[in-house]
N, C-alpha and C. Protein backbone atom coordinates (compact mmCIF):
# COMPACT_ATOMS: atom_id res chain seq x y z
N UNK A 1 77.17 86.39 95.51
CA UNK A 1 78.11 85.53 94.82
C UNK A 1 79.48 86.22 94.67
N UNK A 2 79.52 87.53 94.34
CA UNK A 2 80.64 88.44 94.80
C UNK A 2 81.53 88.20 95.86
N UNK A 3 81.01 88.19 96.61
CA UNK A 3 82.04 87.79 97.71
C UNK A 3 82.64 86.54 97.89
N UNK A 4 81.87 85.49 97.63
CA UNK A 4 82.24 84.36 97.75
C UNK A 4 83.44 84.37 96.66
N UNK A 5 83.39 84.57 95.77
CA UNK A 5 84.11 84.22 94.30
C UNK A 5 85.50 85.37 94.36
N UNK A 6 85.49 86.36 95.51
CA UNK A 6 86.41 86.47 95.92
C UNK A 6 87.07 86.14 96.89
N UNK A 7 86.28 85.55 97.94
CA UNK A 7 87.03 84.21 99.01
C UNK A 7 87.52 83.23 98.88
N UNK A 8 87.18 82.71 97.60
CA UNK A 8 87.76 81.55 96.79
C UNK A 8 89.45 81.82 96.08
N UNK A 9 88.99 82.89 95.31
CA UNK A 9 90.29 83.80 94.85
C UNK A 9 91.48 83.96 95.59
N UNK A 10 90.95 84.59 96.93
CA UNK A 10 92.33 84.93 97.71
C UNK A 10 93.12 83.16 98.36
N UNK A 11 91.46 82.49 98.38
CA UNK A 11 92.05 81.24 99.56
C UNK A 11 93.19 80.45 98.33
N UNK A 12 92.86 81.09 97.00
CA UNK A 12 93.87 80.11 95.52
C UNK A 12 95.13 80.71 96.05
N UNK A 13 95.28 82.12 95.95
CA UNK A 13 96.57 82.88 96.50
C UNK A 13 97.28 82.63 97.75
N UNK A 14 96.05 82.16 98.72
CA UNK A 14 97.21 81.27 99.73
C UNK A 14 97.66 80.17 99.77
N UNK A 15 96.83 79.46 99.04
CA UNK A 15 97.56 78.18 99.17
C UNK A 15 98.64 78.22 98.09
N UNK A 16 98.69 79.40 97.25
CA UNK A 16 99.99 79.07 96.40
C UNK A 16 101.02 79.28 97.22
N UNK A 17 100.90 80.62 97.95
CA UNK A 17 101.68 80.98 99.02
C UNK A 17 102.24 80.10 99.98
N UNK A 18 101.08 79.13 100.53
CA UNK A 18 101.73 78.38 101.38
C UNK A 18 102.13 77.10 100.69
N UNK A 19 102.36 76.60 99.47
CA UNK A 19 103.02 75.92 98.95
C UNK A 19 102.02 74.59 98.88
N UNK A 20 100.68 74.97 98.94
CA UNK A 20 99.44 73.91 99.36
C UNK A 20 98.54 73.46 97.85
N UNK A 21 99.42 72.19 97.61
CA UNK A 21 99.74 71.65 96.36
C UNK A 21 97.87 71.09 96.22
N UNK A 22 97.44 70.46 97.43
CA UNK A 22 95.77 69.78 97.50
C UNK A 22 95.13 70.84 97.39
N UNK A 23 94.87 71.87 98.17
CA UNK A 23 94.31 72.74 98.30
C UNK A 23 94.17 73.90 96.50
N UNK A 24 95.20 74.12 95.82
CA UNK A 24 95.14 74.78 94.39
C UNK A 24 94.58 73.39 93.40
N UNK A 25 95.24 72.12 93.77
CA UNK A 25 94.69 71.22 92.90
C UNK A 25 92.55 71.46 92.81
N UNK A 26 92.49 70.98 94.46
CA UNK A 26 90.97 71.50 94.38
C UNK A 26 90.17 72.28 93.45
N UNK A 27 90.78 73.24 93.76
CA UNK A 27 90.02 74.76 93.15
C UNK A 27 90.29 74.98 91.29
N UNK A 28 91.55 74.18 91.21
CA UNK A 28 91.25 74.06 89.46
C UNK A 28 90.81 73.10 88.31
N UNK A 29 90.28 73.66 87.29
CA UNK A 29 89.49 72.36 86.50
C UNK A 29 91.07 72.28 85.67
N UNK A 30 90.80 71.21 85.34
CA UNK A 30 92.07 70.79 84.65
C UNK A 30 91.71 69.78 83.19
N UNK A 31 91.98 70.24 81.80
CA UNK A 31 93.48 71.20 82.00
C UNK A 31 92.83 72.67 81.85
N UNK A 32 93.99 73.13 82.05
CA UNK A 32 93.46 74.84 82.52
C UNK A 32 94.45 75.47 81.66
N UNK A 33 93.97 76.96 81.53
CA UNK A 33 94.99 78.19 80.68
C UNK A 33 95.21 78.65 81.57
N UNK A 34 96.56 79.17 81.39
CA UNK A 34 97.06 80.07 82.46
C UNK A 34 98.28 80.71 81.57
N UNK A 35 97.93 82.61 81.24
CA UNK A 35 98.67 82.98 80.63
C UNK A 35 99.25 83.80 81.16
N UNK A 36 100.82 84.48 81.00
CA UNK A 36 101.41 85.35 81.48
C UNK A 36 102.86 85.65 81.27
N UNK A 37 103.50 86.11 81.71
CA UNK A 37 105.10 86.46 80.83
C UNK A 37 105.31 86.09 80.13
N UNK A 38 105.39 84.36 80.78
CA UNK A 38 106.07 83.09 79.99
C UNK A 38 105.44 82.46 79.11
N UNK A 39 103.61 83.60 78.74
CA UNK A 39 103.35 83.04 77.28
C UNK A 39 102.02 82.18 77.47
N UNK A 40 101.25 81.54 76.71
CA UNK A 40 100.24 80.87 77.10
C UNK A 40 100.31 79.24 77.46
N UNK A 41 100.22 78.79 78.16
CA UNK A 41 100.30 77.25 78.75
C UNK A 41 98.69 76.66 78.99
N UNK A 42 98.47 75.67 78.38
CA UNK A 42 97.42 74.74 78.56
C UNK A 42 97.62 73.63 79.52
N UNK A 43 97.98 73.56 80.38
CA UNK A 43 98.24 72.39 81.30
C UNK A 43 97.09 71.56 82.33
N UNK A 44 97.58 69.84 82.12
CA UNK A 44 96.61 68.69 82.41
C UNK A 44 97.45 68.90 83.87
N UNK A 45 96.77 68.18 85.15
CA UNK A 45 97.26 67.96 86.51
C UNK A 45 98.57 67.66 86.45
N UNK A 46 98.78 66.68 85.56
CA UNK A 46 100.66 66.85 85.83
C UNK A 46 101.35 67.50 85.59
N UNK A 47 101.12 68.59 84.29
CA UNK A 47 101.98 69.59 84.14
C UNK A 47 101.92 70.42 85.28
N UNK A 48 100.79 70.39 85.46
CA UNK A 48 100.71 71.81 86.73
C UNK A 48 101.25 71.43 87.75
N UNK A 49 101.78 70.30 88.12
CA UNK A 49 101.86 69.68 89.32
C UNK A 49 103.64 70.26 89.08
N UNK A 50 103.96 69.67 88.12
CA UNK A 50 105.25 69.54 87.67
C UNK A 50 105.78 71.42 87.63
N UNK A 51 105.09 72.37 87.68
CA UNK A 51 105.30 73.73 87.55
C UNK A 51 104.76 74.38 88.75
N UNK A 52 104.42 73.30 89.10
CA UNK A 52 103.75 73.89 91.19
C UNK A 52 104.89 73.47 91.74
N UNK A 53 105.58 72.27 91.41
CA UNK A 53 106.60 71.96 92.27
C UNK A 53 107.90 72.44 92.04
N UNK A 54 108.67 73.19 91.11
CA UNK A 54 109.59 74.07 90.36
C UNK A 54 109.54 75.12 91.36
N UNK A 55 108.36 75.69 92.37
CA UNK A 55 108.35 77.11 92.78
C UNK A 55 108.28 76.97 94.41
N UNK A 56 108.74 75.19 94.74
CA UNK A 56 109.01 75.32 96.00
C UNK A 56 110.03 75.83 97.04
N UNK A 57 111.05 76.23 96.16
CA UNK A 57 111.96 77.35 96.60
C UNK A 57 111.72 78.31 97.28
N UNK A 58 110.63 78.86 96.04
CA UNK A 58 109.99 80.53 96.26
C UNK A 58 109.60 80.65 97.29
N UNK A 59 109.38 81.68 98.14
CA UNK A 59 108.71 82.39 99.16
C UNK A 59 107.87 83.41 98.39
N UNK A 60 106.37 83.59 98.92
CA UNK A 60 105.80 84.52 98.37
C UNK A 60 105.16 84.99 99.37
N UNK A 61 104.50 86.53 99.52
CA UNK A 61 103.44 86.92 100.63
C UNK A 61 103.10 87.78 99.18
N UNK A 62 101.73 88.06 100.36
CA UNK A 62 100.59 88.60 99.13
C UNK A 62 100.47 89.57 99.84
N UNK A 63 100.96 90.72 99.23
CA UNK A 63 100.71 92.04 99.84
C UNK A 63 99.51 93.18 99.73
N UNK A 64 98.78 93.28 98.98
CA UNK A 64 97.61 93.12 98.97
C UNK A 64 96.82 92.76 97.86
N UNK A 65 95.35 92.99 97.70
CA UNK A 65 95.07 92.28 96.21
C UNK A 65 93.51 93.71 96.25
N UNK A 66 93.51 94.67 95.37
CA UNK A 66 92.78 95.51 95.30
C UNK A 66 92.38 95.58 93.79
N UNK A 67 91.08 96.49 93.78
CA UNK A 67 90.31 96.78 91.79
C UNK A 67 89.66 95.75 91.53
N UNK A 68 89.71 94.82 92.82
CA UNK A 68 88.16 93.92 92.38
C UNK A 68 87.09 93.93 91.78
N UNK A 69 86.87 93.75 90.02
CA UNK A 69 85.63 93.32 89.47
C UNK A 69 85.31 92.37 89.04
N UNK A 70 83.89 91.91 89.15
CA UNK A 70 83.23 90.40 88.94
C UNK A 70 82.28 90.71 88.21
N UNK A 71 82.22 89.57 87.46
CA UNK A 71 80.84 89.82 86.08
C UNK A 71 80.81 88.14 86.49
N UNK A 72 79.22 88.24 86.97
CA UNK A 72 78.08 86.93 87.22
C UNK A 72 77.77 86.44 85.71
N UNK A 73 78.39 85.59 85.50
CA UNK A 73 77.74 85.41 83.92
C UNK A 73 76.38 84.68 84.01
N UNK A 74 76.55 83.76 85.02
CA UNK A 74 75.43 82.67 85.28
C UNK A 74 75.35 82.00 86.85
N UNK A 75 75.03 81.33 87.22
CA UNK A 75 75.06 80.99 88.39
C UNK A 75 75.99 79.97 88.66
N UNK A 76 76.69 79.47 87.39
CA UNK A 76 77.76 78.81 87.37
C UNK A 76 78.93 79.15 86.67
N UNK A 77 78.99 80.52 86.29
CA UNK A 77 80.47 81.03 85.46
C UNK A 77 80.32 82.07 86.41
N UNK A 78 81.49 82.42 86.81
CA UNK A 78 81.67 83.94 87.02
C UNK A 78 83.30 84.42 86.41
N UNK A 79 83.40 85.69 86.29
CA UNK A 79 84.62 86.43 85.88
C UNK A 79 85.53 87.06 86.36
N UNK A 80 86.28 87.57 86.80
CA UNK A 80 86.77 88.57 87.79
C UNK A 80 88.42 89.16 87.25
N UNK A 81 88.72 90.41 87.63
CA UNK A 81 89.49 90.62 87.37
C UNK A 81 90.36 91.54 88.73
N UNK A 82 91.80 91.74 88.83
CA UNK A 82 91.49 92.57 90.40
C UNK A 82 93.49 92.92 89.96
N UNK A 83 93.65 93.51 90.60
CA UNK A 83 95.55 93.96 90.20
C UNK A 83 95.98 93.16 92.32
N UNK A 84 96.98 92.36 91.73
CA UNK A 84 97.43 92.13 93.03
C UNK A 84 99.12 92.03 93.01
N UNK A 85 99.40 92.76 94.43
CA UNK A 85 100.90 92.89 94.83
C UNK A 85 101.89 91.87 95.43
N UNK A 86 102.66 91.52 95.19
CA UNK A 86 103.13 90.40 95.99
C UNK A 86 104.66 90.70 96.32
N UNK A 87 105.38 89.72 97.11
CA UNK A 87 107.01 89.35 97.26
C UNK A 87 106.91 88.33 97.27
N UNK A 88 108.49 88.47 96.15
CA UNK A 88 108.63 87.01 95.63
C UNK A 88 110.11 86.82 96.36
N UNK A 89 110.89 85.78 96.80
CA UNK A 89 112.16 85.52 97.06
C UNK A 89 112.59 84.68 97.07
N UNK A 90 113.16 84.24 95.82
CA UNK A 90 114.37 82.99 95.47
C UNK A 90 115.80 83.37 95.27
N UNK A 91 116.06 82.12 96.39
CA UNK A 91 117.58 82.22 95.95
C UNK A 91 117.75 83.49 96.85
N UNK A 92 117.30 84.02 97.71
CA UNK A 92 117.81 85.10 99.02
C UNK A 92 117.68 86.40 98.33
N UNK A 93 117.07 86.40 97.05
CA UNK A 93 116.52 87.77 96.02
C UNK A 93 115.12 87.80 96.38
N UNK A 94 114.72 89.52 96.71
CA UNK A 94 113.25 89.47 96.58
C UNK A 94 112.81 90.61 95.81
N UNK A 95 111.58 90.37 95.16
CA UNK A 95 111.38 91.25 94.05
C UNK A 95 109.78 91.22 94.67
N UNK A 96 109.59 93.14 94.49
CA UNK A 96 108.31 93.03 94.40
C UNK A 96 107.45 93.49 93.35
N UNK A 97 106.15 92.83 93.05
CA UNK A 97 105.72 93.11 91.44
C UNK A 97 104.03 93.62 91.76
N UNK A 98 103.63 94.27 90.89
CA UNK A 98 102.13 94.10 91.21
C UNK A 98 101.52 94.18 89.55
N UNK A 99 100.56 92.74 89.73
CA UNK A 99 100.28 91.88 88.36
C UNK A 99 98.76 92.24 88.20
N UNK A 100 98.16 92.73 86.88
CA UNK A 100 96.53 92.55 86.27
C UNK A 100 96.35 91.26 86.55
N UNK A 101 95.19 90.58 87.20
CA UNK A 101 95.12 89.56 86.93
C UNK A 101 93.55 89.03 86.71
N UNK A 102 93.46 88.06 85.53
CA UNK A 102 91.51 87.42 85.64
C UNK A 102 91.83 86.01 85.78
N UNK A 103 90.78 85.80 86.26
CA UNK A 103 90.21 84.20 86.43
C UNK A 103 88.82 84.17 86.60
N UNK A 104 88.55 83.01 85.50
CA UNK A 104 87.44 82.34 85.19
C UNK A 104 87.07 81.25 86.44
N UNK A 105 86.38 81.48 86.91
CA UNK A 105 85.77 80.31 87.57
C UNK A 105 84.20 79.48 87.48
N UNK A 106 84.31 78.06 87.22
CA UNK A 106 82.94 77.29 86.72
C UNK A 106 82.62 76.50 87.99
N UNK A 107 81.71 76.67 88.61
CA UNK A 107 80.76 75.72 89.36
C UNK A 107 80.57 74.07 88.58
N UNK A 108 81.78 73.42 89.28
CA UNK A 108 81.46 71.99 88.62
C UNK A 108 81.15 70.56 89.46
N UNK A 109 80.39 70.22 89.33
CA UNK A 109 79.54 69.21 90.16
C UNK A 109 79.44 69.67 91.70
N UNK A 110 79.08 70.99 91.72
CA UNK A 110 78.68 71.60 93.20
C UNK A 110 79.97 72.48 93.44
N UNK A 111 81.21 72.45 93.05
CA UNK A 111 82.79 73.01 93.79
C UNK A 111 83.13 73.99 92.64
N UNK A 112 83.40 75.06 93.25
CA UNK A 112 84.04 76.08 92.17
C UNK A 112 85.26 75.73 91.83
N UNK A 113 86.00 76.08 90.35
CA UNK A 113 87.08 75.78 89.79
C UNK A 113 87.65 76.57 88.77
N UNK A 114 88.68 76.52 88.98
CA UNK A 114 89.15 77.49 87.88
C UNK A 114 89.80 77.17 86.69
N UNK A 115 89.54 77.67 85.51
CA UNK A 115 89.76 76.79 84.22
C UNK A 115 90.94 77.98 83.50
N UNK A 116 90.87 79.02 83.54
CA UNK A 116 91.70 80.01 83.52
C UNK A 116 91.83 80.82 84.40
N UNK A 117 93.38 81.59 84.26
CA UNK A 117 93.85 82.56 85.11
C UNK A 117 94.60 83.14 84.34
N UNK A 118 94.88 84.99 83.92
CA UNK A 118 95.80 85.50 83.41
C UNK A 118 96.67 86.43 84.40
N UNK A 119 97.78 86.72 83.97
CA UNK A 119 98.56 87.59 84.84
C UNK A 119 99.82 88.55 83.98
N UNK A 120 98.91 90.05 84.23
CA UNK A 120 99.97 90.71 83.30
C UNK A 120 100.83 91.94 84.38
N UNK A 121 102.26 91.80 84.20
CA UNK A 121 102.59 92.47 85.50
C UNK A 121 102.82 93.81 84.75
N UNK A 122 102.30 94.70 85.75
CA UNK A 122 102.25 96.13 85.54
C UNK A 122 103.23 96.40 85.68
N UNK A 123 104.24 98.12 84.94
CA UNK A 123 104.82 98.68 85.31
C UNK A 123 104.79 99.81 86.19
């Protein structure tokens, strides 16, 4: 289940990357937490939709994503936590950051989903 629940993980990171609005909708239960700089946000499909589409500017690549740990809670929760690197570039600025990050994911009616995600960027 390890592996899988990190194949799921990275495939969330590309489709943010590739700007693949169906593909992140999929994979999250909604509404979902998602905490980080900007603080804690509870958001239903439209907010998220509405804050997925704000970052179509951005360019991102995922430079790598390493410190992968998973805690199986059940055969339908799992946990994970892993530090991942990225580039970001808006507006012809690119910044690179590398963020703590967890996500919860629940097995719901057969499809994994994610109900939270945190992201704390390291110095």
């Amino acid at each position: 289940m390890k592996n899988e629940i990190l194949t799921i993980e990275r495939k969330y990171w590309e489709a943010m990357a590739n700007h693949d609005f169906e593909t992140v909708k999929e994979l999250t239960f909604f509404p979902c937490i998602v905490a980080s700089n900007q603080g804690i946000r509870n958001m239903d499909e439209d907010s998220f939709a509405q804050n997925f589409a704000q970052a179509k500017d951005m360019q991102m690549n995922i430079i790598d994503i390493s410190q992968e740990e998973v805690s199986v809670i059940s055969d339908d929760y799992v946990v994970l936590g892993y530090v991942i690197e990225l580039e970001h570039t808006m507006d012809g600025q690119m910044k690179r950051s590398k963020c703590a990050c967890t996500s919860a994911w629940a097995r719901v009616n057969g499809s994994w989903q994610c109900p939270l995600h945190t992201e704390t960027e390291l110095s």
